[in-house]
N, C-alpha and C. Protein backbone atom coordinates (compact mmCIF):
# COMPACT_ATOMS: atom_id res chain seq x y z
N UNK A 1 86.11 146.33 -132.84
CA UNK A 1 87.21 145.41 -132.72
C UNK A 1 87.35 144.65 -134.03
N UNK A 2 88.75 144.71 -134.43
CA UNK A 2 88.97 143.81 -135.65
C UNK A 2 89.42 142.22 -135.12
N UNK A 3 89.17 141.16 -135.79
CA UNK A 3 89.69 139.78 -135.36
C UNK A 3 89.98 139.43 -136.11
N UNK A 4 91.23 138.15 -136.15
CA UNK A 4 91.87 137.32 -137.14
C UNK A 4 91.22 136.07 -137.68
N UNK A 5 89.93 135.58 -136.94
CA UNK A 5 88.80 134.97 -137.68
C UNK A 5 88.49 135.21 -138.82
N UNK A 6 88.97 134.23 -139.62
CA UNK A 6 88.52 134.20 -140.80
C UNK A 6 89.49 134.56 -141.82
N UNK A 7 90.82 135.25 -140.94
CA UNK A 7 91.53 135.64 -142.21
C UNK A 7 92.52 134.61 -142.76
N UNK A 8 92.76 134.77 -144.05
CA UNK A 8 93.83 133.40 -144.28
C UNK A 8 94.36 133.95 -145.07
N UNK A 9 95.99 133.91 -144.90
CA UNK A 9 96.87 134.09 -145.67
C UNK A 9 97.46 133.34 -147.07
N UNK A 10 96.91 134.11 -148.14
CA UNK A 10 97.28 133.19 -149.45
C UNK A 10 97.96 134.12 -150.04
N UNK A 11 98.38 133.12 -151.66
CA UNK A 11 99.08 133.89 -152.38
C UNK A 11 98.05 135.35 -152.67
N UNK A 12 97.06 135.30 -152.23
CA UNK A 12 96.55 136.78 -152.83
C UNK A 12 96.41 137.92 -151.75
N UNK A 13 97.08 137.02 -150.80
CA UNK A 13 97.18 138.15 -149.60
C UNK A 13 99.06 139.15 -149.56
N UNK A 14 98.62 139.83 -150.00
CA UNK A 14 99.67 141.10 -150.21
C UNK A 14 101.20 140.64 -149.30
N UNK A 15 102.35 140.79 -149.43
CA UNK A 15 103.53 140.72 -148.37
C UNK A 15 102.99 141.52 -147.26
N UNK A 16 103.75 141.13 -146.05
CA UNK A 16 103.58 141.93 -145.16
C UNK A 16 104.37 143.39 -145.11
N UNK A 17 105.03 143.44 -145.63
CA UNK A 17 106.17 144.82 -145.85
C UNK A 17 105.29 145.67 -146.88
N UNK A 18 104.40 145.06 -147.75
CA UNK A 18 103.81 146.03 -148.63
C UNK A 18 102.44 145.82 -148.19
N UNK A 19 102.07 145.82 -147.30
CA UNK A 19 100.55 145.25 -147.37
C UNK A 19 100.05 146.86 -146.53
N UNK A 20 99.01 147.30 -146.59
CA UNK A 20 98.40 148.63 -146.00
C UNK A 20 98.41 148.39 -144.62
N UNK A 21 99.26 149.45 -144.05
CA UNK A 21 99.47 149.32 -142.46
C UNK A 21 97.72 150.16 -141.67
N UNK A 22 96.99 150.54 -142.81
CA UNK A 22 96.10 151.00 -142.14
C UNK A 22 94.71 149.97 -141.49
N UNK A 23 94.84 149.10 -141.97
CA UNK A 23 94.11 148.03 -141.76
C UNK A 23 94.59 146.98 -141.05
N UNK A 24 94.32 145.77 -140.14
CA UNK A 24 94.36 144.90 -139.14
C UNK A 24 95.45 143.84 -140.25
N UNK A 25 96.37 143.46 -140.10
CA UNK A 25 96.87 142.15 -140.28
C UNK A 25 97.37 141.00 -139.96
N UNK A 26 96.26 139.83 -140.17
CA UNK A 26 96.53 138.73 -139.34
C UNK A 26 97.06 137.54 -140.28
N UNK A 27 98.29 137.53 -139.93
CA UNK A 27 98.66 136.35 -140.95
C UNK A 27 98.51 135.06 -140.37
N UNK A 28 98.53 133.94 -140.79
CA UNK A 28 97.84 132.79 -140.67
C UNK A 28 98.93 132.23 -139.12
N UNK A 29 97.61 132.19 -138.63
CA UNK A 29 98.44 131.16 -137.41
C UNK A 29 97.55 130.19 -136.66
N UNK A 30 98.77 129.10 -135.78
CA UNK A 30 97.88 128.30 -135.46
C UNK A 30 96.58 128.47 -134.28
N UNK A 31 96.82 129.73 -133.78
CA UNK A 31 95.34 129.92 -133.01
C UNK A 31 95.31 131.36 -133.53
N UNK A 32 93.91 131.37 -134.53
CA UNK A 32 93.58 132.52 -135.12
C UNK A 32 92.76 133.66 -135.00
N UNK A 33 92.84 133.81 -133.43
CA UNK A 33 91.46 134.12 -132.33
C UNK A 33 92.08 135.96 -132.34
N UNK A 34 93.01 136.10 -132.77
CA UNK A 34 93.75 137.85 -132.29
C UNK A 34 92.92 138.59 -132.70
N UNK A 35 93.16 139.92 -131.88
CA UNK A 35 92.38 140.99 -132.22
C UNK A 35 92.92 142.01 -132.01
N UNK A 36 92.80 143.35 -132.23
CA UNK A 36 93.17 144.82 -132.31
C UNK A 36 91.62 145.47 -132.17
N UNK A 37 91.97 146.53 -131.11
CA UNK A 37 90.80 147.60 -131.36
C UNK A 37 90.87 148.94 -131.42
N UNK A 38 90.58 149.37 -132.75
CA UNK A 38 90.49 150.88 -132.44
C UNK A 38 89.46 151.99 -131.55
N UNK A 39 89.72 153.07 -132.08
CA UNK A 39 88.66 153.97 -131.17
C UNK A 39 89.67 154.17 -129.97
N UNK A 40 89.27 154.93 -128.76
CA UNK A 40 90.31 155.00 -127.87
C UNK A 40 90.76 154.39 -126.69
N UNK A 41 90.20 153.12 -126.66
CA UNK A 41 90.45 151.86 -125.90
C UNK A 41 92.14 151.65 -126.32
N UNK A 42 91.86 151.01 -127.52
CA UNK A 42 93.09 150.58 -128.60
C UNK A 42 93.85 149.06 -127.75
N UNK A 43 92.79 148.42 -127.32
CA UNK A 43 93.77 147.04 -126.99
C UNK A 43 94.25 145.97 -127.95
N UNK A 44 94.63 145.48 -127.68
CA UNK A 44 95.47 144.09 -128.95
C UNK A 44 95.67 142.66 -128.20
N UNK A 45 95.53 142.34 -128.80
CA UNK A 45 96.27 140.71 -128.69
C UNK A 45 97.54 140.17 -128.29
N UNK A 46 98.39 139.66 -127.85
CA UNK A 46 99.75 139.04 -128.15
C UNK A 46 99.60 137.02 -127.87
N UNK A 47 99.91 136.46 -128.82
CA UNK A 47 99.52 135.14 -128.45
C UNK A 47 100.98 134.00 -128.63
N UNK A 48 101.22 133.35 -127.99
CA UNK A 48 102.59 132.42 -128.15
C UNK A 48 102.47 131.32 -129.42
N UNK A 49 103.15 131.20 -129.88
CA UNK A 49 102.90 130.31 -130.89
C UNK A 49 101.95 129.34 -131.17
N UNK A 50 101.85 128.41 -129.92
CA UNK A 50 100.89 127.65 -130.57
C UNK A 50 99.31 127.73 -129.68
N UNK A 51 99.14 128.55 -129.31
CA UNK A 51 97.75 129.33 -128.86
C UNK A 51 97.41 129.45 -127.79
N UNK A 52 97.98 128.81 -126.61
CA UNK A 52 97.76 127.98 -125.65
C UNK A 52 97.53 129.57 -124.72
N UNK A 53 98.39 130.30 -124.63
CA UNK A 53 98.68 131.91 -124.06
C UNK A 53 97.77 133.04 -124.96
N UNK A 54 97.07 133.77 -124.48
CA UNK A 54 96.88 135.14 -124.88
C UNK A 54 96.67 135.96 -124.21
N UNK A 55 97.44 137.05 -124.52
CA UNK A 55 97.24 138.26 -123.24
C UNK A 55 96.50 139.39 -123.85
N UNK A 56 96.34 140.37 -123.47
CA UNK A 56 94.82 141.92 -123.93
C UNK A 56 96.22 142.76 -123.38
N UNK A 57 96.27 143.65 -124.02
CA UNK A 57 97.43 144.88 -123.74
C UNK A 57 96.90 146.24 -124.33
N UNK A 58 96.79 147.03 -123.59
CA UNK A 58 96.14 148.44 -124.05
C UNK A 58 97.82 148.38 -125.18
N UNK A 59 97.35 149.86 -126.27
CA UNK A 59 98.65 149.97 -127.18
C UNK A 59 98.86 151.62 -127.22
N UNK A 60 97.75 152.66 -126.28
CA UNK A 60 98.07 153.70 -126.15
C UNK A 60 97.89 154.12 -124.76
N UNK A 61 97.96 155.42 -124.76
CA UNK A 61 97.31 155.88 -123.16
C UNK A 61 97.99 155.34 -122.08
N UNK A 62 96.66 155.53 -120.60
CA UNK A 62 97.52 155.03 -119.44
C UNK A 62 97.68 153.29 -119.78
N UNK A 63 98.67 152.63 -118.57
CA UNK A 63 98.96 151.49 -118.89
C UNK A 63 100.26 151.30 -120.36
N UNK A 64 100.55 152.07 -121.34
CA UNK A 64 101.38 151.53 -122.38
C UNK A 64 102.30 152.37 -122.21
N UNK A 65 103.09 152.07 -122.12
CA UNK A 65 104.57 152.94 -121.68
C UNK A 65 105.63 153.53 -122.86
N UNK A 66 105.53 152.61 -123.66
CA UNK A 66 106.42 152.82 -124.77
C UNK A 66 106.86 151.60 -125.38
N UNK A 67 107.35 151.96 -126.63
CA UNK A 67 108.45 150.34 -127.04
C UNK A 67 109.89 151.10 -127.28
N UNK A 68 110.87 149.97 -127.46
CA UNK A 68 111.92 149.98 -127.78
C UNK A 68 113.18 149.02 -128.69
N UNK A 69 114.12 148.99 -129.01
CA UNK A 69 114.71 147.81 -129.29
C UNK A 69 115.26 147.69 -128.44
N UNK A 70 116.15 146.60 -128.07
CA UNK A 70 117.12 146.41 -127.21
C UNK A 70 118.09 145.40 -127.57
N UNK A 71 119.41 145.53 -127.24
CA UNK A 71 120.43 144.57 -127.99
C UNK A 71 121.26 144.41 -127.25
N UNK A 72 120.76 144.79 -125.83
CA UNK A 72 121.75 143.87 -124.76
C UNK A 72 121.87 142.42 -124.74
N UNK A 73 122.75 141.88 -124.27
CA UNK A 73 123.12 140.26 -124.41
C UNK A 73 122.03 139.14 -123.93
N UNK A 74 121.08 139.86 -122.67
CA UNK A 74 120.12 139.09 -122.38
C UNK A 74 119.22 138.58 -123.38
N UNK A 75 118.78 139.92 -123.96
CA UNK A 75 117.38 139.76 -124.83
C UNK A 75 118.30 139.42 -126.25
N UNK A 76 119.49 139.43 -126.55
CA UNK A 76 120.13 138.65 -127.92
C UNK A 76 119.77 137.12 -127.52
N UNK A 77 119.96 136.56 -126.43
CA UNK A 77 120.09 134.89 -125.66
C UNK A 77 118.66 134.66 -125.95
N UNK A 78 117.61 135.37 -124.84
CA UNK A 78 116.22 134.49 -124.70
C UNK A 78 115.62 135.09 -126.15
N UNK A 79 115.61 135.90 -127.11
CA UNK A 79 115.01 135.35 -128.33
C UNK A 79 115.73 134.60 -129.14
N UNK A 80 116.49 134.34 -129.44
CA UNK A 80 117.48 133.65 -130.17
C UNK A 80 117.59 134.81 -131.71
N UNK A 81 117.77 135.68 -131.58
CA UNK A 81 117.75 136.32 -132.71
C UNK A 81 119.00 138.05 -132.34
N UNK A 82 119.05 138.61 -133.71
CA UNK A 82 120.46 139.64 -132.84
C UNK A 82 119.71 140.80 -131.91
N UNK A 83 118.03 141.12 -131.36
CA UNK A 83 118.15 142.13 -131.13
C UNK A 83 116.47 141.66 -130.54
N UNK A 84 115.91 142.43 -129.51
CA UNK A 84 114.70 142.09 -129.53
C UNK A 84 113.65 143.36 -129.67
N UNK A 85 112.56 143.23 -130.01
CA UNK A 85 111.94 144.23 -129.87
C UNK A 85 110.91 144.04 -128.71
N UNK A 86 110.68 145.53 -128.11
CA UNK A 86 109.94 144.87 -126.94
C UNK A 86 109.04 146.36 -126.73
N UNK A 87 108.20 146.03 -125.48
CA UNK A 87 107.24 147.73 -125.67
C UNK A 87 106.93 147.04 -124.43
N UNK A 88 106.77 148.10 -123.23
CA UNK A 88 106.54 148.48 -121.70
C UNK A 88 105.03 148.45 -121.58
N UNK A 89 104.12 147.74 -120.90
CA UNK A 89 102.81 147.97 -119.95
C UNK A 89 102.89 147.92 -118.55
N UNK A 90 102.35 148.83 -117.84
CA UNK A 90 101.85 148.43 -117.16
C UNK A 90 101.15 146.88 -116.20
N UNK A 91 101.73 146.30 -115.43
CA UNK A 91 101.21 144.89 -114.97
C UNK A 91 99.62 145.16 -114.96
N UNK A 92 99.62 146.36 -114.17
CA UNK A 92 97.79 146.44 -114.14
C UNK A 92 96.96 146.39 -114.99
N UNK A 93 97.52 146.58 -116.12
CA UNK A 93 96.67 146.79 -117.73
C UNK A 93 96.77 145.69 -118.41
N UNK A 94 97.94 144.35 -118.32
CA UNK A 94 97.60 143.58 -118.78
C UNK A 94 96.72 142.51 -118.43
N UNK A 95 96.25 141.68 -119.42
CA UNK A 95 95.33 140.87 -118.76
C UNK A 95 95.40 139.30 -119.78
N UNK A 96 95.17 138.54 -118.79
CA UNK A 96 95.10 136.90 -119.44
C UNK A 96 93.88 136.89 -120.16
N UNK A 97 93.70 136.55 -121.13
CA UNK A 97 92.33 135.97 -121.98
C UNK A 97 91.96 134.73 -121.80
N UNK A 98 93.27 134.14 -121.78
CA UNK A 98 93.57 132.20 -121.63
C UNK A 98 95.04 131.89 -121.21
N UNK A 99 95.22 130.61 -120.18
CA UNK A 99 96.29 130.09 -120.85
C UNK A 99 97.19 130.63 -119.57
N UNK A 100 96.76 131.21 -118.61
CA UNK A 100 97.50 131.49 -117.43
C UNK A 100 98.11 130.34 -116.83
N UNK A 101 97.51 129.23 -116.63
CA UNK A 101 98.17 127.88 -116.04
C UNK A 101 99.26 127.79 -116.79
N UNK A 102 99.78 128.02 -118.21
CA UNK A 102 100.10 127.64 -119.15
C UNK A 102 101.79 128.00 -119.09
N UNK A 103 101.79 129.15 -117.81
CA UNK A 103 102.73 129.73 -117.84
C UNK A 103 103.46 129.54 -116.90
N UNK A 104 104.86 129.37 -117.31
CA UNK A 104 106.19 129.00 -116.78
C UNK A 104 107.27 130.30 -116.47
N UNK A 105 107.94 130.49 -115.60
CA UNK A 105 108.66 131.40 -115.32
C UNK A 105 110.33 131.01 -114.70
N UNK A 106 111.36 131.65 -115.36
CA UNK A 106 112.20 131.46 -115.20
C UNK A 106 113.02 132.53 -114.93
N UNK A 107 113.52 133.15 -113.68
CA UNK A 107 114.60 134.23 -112.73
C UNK A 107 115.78 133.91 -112.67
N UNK A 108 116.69 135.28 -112.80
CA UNK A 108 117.92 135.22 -112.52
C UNK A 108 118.09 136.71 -112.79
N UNK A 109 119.30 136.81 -111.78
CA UNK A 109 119.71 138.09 -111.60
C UNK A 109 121.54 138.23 -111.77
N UNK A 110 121.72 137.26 -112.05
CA UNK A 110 123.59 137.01 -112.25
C UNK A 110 123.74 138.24 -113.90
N UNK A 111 122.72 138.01 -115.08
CA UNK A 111 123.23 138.53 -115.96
C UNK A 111 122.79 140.24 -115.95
N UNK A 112 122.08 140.75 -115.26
CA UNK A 112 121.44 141.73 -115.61
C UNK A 112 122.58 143.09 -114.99
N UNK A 113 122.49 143.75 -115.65
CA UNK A 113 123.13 145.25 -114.90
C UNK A 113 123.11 145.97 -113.91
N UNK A 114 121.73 146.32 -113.70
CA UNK A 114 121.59 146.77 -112.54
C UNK A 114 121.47 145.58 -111.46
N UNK A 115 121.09 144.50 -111.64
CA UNK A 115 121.25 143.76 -109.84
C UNK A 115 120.21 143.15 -110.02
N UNK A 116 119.07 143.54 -110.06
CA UNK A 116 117.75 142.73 -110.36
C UNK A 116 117.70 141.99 -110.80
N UNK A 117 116.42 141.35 -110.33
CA UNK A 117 116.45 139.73 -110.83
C UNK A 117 115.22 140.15 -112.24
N UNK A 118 115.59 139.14 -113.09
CA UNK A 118 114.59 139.43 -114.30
C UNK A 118 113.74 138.44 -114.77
N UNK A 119 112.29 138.11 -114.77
CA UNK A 119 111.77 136.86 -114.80
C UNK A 119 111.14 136.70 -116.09
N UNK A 120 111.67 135.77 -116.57
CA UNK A 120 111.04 135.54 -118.02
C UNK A 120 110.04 134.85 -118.16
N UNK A 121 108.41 135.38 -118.37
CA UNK A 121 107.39 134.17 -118.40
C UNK A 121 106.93 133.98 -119.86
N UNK A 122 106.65 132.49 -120.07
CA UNK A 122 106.37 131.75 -121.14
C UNK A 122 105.86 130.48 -121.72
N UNK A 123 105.53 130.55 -122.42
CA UNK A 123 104.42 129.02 -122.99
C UNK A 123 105.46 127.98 -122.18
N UNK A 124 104.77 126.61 -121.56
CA UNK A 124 105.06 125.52 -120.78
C UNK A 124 104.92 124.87 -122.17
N UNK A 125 104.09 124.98 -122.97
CA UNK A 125 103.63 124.09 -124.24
C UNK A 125 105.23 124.37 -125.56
N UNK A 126 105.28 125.62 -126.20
CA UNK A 126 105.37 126.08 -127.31
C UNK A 126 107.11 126.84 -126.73
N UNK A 127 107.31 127.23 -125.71
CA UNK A 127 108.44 128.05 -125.30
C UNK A 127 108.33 129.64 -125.71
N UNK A 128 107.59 130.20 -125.87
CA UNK A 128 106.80 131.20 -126.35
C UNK A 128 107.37 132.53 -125.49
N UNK A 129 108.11 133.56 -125.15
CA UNK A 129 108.91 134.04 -124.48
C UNK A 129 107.79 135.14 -124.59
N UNK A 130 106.60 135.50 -123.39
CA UNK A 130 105.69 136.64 -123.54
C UNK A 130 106.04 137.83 -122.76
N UNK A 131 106.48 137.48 -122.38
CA UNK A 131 107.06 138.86 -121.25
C UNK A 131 108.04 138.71 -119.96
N UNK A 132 108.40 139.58 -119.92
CA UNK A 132 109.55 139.66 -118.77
C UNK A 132 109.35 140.63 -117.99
N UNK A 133 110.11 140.56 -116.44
CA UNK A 133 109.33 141.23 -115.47
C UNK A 133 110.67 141.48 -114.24
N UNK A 134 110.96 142.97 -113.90
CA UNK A 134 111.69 142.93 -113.25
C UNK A 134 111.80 143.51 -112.05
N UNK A 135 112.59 142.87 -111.03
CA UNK A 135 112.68 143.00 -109.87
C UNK A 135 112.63 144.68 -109.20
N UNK A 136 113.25 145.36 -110.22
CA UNK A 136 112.84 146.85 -110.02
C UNK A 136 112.49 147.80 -110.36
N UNK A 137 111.07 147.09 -111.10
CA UNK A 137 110.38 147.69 -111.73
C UNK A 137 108.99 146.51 -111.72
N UNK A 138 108.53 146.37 -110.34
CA UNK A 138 107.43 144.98 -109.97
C UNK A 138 106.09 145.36 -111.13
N UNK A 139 105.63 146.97 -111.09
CA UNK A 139 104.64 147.56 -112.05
C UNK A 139 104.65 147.12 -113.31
N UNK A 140 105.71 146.94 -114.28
CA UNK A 140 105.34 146.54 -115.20
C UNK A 140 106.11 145.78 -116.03
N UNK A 141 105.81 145.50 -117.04
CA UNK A 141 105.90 144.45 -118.03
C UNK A 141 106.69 144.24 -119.01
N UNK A 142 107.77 143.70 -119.74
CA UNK A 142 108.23 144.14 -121.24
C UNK A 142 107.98 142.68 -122.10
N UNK A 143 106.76 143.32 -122.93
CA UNK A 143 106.28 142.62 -123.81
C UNK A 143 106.86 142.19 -124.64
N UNK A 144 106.70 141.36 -125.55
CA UNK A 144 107.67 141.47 -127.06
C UNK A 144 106.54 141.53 -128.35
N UNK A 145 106.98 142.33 -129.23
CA UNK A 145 105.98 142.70 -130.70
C UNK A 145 105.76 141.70 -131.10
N UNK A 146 106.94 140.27 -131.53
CA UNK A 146 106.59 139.85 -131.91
C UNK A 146 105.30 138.34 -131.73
N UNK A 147 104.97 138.84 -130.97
CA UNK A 147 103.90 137.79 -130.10
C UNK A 147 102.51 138.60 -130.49
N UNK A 148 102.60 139.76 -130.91
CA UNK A 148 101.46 140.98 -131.54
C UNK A 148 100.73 139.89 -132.37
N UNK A 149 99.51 139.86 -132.26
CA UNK A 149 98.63 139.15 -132.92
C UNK A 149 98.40 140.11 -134.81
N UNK A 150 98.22 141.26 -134.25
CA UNK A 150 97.70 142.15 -135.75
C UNK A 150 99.46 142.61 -136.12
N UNK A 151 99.57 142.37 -137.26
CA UNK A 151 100.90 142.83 -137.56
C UNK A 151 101.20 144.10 -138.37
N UNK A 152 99.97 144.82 -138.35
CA UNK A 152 99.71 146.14 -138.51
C UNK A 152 100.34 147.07 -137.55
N UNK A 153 100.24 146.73 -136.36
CA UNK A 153 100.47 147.50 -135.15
C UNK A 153 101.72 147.52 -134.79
N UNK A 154 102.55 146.85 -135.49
CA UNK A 154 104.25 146.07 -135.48
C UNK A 154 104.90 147.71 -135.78
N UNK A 155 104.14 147.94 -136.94
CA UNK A 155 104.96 149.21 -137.57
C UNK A 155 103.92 150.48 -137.50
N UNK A 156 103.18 150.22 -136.63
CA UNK A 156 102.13 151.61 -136.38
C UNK A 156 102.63 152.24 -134.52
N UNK A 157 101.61 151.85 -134.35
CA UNK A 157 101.35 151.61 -132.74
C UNK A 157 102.59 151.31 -131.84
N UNK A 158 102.84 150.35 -132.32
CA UNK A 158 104.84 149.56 -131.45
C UNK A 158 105.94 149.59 -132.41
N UNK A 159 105.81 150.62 -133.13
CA UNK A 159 106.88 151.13 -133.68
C UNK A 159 107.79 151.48 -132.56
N UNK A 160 109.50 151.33 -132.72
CA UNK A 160 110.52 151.46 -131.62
C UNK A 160 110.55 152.80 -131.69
N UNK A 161 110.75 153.60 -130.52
CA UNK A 161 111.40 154.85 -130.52
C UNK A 161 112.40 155.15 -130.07
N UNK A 162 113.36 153.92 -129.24
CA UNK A 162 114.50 153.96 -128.96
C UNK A 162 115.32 152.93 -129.17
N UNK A 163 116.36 152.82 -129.59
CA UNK A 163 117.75 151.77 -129.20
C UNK A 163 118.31 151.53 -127.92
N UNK A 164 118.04 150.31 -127.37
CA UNK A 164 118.96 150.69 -125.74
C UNK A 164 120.52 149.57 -125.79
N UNK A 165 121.00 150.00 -125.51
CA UNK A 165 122.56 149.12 -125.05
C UNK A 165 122.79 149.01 -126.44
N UNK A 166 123.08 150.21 -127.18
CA UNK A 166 123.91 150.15 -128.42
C UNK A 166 124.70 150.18 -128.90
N UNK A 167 125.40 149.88 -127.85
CA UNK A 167 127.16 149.25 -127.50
C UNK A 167 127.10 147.96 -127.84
N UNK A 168 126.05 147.01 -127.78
CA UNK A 168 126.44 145.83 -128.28
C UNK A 168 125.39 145.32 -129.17
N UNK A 169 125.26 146.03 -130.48
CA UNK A 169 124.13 146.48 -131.53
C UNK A 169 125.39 145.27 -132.44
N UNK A 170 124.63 144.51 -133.12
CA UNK A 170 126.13 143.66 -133.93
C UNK A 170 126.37 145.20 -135.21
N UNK A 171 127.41 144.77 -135.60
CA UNK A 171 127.87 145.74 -136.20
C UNK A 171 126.91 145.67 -137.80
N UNK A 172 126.91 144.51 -138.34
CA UNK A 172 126.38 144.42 -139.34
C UNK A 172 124.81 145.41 -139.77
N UNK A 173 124.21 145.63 -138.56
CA UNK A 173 123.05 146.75 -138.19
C UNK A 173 123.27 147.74 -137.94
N UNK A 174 122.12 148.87 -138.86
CA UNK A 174 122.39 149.92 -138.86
C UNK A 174 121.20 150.54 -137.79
N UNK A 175 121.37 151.99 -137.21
CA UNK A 175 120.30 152.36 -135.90
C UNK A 175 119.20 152.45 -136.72
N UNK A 176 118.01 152.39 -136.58
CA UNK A 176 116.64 152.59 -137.10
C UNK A 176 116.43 154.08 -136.95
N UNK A 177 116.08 154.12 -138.44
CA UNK A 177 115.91 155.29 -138.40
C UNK A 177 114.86 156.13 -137.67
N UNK A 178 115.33 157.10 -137.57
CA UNK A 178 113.78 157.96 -135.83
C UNK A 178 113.93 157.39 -134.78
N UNK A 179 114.84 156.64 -134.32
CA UNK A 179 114.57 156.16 -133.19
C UNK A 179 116.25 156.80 -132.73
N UNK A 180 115.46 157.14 -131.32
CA UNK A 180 116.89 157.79 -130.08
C UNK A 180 117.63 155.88 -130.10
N UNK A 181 118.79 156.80 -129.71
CA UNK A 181 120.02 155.70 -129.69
C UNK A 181 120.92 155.87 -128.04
N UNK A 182 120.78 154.86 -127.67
CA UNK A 182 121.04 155.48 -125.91
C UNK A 182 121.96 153.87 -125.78
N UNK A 183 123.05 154.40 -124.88
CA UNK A 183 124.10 153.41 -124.50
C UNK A 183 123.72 153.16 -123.14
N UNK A 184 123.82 151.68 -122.49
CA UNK A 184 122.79 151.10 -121.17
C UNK A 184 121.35 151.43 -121.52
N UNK A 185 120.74 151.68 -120.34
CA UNK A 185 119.47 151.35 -120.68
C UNK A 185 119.37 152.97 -119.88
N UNK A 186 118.42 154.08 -120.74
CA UNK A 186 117.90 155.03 -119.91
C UNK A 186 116.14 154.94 -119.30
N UNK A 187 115.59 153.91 -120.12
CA UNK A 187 114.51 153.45 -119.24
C UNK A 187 114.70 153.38 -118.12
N UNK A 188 115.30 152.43 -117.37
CA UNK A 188 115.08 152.28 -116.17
C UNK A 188 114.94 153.92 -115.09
N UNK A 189 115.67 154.70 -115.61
CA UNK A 189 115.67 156.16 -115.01
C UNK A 189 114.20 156.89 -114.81
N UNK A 190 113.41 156.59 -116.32
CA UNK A 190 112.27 156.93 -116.83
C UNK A 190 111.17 156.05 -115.65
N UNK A 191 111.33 154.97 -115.78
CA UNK A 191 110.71 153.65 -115.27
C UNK A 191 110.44 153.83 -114.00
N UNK A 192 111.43 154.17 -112.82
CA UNK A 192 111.68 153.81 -111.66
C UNK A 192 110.29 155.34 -111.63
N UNK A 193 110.25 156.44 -112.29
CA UNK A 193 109.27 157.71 -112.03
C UNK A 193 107.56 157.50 -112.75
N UNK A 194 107.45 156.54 -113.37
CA UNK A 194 105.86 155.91 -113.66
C UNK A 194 105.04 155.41 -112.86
């Protein structure tokens, strides 16, 4: 297991865009406890901003489903940003480290497509948006990368392999390259058979 103990981000610590994706990267944060493991476990970290939350998420095998982008209107709203990135576990595979009290949950089913209700849980402290969870699909999870403790694994491991609802992709963005491009969501098709 690699950990973010000890690491500190200075001017002599490489950009993250150029820095060697083969090795663990933990850039400086306020709880510096993350970890990544290789070998064929391969679990990781994801922690909310200000530390209070950390969850253990396998990143291959059974339990990890996949990642994706997504740029439906929901996930444009609860990150505040044009697009989110997110990657599927298993409920059974994830696990609290800390910080379970910590967590707040908020449902609604008015915006979503299919009908389901979609529950967003997240830091009570920090507003920390760790995962979302839906009504038809109770099994599992959609994480978000950027809560990934090692930021190695951003562009290794949870690299996107799909675009979903790229009907409302802002125009100014172009599709990522290698990654399938699918209008609505064809997960859920995939999803409902896991």
């Amino acid at each position: 297991m690699v950990s973010a103990k000890g690491h500190i981000h200075s001017e002599n610590v490489p950009a993250i865009a150029s820095a060697d994706k083969h090795k663990p990267i933990f850039p400086l944060m306020i709880a510096n406890d993350g970890f990544s493991e290789v070998g064929e476990e391969k679990r990781a970290s994801a922690t909310c901003f200000c530390g209070n939350i950390q969850l253990s998420f396998p990143t291959v095998g059974p339990g990890f489903h996949g990642t994706f982008v997504c740029h439906c209107t929901d996930c444009r709203t609860v990150t505040a940003s044009m697009f989110a990135t997110n990657f599927t576990v298993a409920l059974s595979h994830m696990e609290f480290v800390r910080g379970k009290s910590c967590l707040k949950q908020y449902a609604q089913s008015t915006t979503i497509a299919t009908g389901n209700t979609m529950t967003n849980s997240f830091c009570s402290n920090c507003g920390t948006l760790m995962y979302r969870a839906s009504s038809g699909f109770p099994h599992l999870v959609y994480m978000r990368v950027g809560t990934v403790d090692d930021f190695a694994i951003h562009e290794t491991r949870l690299k996107p392999t799909v675009e979903i609802f790229c009907q409302d992709r802002v125009a100014c963005l172009e599709p990522i390259a290698g990654t399938r491009q699918a209008f609505g969501n064809p997960l859920t098709r995939r999803a409902s058979k896991l």
